[in-house]
C-alpha atoms as a PDB file:
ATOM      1  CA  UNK A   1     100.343 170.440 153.230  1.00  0.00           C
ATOM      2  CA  UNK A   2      99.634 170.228 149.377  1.00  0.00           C
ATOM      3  CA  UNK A   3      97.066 172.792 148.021  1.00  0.00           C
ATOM      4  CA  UNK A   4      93.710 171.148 147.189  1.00  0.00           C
ATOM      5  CA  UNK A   5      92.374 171.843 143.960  1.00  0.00           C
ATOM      6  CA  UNK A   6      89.845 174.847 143.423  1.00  0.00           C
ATOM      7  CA  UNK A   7      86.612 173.471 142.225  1.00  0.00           C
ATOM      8  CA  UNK A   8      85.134 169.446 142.046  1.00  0.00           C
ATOM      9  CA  UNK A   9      82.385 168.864 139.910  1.00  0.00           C
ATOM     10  CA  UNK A  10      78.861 167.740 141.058  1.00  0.00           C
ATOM     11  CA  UNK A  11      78.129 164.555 139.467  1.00  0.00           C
ATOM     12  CA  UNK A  12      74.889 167.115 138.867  1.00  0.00           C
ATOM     13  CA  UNK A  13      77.492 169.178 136.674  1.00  0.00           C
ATOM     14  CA  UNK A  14      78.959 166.533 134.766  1.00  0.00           C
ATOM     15  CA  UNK A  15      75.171 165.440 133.774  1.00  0.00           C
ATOM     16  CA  UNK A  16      74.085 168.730 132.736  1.00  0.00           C
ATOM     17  CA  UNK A  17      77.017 170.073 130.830  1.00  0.00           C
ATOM     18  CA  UNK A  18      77.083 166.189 128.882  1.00  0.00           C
ATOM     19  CA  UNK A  19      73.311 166.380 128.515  1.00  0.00           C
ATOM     20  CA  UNK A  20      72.803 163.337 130.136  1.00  0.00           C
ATOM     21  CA  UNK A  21      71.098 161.748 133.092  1.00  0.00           C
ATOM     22  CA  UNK A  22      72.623 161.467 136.528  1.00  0.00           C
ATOM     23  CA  UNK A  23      72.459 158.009 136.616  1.00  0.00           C
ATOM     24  CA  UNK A  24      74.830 157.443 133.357  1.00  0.00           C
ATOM     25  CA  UNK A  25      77.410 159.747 135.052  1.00  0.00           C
ATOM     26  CA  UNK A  26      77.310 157.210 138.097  1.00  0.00           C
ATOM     27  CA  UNK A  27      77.485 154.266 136.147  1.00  0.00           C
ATOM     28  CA  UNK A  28      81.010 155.608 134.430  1.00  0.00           C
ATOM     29  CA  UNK A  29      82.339 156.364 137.507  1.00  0.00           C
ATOM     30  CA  UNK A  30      81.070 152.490 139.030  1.00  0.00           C
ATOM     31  CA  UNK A  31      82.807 151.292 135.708  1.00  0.00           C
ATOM     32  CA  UNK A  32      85.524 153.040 136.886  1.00  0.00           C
ATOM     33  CA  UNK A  33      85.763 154.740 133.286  1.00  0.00           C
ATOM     34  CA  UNK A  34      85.723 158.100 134.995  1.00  0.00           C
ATOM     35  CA  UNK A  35      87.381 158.606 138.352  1.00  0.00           C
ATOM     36  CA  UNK A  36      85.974 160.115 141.307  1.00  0.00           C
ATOM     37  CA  UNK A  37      86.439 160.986 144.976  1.00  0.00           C
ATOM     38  CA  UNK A  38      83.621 159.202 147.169  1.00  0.00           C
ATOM     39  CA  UNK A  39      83.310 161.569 150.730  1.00  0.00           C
ATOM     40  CA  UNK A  40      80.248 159.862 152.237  1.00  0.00           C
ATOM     41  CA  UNK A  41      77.589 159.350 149.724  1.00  0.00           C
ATOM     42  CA  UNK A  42      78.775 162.164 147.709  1.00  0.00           C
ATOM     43  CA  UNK A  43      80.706 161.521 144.418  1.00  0.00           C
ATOM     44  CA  UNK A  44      83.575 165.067 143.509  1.00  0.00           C
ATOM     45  CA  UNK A  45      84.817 164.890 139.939  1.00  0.00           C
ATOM     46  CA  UNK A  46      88.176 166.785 138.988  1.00  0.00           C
ATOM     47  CA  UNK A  47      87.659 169.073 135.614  1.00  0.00           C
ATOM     48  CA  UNK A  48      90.988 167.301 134.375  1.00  0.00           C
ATOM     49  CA  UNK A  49      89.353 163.861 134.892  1.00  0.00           C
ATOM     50  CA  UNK A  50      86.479 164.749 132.879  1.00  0.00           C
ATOM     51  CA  UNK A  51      88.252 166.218 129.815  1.00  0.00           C
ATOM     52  CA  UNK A  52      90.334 163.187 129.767  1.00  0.00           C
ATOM     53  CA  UNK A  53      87.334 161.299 129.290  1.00  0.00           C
ATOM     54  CA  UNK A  54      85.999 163.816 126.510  1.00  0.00           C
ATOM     55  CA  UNK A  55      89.318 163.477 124.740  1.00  0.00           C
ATOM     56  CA  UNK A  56      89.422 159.245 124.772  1.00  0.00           C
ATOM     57  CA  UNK A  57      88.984 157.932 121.560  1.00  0.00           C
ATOM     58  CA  UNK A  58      85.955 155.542 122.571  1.00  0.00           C
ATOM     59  CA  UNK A  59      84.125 159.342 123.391  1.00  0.00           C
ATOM     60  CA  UNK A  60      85.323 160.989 119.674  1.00  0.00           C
ATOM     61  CA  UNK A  61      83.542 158.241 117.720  1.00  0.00           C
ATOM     62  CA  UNK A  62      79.755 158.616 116.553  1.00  0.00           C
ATOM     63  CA  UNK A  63      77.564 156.300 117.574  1.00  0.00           C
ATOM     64  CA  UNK A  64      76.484 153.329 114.801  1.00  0.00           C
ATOM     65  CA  UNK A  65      73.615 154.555 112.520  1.00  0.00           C
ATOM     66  CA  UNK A  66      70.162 153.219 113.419  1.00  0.00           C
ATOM     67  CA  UNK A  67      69.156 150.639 110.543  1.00  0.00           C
ATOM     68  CA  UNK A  68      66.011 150.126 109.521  1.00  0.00           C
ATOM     69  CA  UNK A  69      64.167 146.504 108.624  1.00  0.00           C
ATOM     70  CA  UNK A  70      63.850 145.483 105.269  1.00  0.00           C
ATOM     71  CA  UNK A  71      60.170 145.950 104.960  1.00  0.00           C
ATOM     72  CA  UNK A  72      60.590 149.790 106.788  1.00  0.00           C
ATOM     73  CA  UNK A  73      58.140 148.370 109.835  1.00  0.00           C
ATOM     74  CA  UNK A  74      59.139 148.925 113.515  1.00  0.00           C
ATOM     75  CA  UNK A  75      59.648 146.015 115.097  1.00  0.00           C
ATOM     76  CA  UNK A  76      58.569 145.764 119.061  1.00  0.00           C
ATOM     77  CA  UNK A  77      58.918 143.266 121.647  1.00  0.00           C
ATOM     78  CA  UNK A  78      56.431 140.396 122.428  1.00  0.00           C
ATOM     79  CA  UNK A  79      56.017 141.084 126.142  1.00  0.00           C
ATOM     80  CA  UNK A  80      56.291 145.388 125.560  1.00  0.00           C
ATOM     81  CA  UNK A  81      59.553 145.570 127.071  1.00  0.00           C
ATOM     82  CA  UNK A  82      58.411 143.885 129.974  1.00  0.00           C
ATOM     83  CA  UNK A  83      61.149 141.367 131.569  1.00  0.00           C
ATOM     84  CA  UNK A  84      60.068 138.058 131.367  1.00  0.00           C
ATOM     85  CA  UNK A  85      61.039 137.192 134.956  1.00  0.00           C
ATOM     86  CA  UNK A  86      58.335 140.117 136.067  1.00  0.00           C
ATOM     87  CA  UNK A  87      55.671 139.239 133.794  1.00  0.00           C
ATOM     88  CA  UNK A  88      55.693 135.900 134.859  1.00  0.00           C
ATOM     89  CA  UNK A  89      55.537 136.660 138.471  1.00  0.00           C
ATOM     90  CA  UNK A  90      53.235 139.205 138.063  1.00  0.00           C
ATOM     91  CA  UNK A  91      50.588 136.417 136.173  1.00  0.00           C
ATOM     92  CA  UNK A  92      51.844 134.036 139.221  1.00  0.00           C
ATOM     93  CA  UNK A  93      50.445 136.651 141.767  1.00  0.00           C
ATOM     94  CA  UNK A  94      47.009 137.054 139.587  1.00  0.00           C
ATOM     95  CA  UNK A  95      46.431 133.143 139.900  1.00  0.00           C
ATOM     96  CA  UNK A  96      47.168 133.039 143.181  1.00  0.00           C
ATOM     97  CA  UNK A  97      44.369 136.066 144.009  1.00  0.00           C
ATOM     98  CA  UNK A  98      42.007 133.954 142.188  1.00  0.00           C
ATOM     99  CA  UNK A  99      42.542 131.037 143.892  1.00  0.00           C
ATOM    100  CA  UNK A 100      41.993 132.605 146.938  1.00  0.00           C
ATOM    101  CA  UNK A 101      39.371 134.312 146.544  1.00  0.00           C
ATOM    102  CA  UNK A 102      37.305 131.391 144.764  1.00  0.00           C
ATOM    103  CA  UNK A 103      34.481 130.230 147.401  1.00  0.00           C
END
């Protein structure tokens, strides 16, 4: 019987010792950019599998600078951020109150 590895990593661990939320760990590993071992609902991460993901070249480069607008404002959304798809429904639903509770 082969000798199973020491210590798997939490996707909990992974998060915290990257700095980043639990969520972007288990989107790399649904990617399929970092492998994992699924047992039930939990996800186990080998330390080897995540320094082979530190050391990829796509992980070494900086991130693009920010650049700024030509007249320096901050430009925002029309809708806030909101998806169109829910605002819309959302103004649907406030019709449809109306209407129904017009005499």
């Amino acid at each position: 019987m082969a000798e199973l590895p020491s210590k798997r990593l939490r996707i909990a661990d992974v998060a915290s010792a990257w700095g980043c939320s639990h969520q972007h760990v288990r989107n790399l590993i649904k990617r399929g950019e970092l492998p994992a071992i699924r047992i039930g609902s939990l996800f186990r991460i080998r330390p080897d599998d995540v320094e082979a993901y530190e050391n990829r070249e796509e992980c070494q480069k900086a991130p693009p600078a920010p650049t700024a607008s030509q007249s320096g404002t901050v430009i925002s959304t029309r809708s806030g951020g909101t998806p169109r798809r829910a605002r819309d429904a959302f103004r649907l639903g406030q019709r449809i109150g109306q209407q129904q509770s017009a005499p």
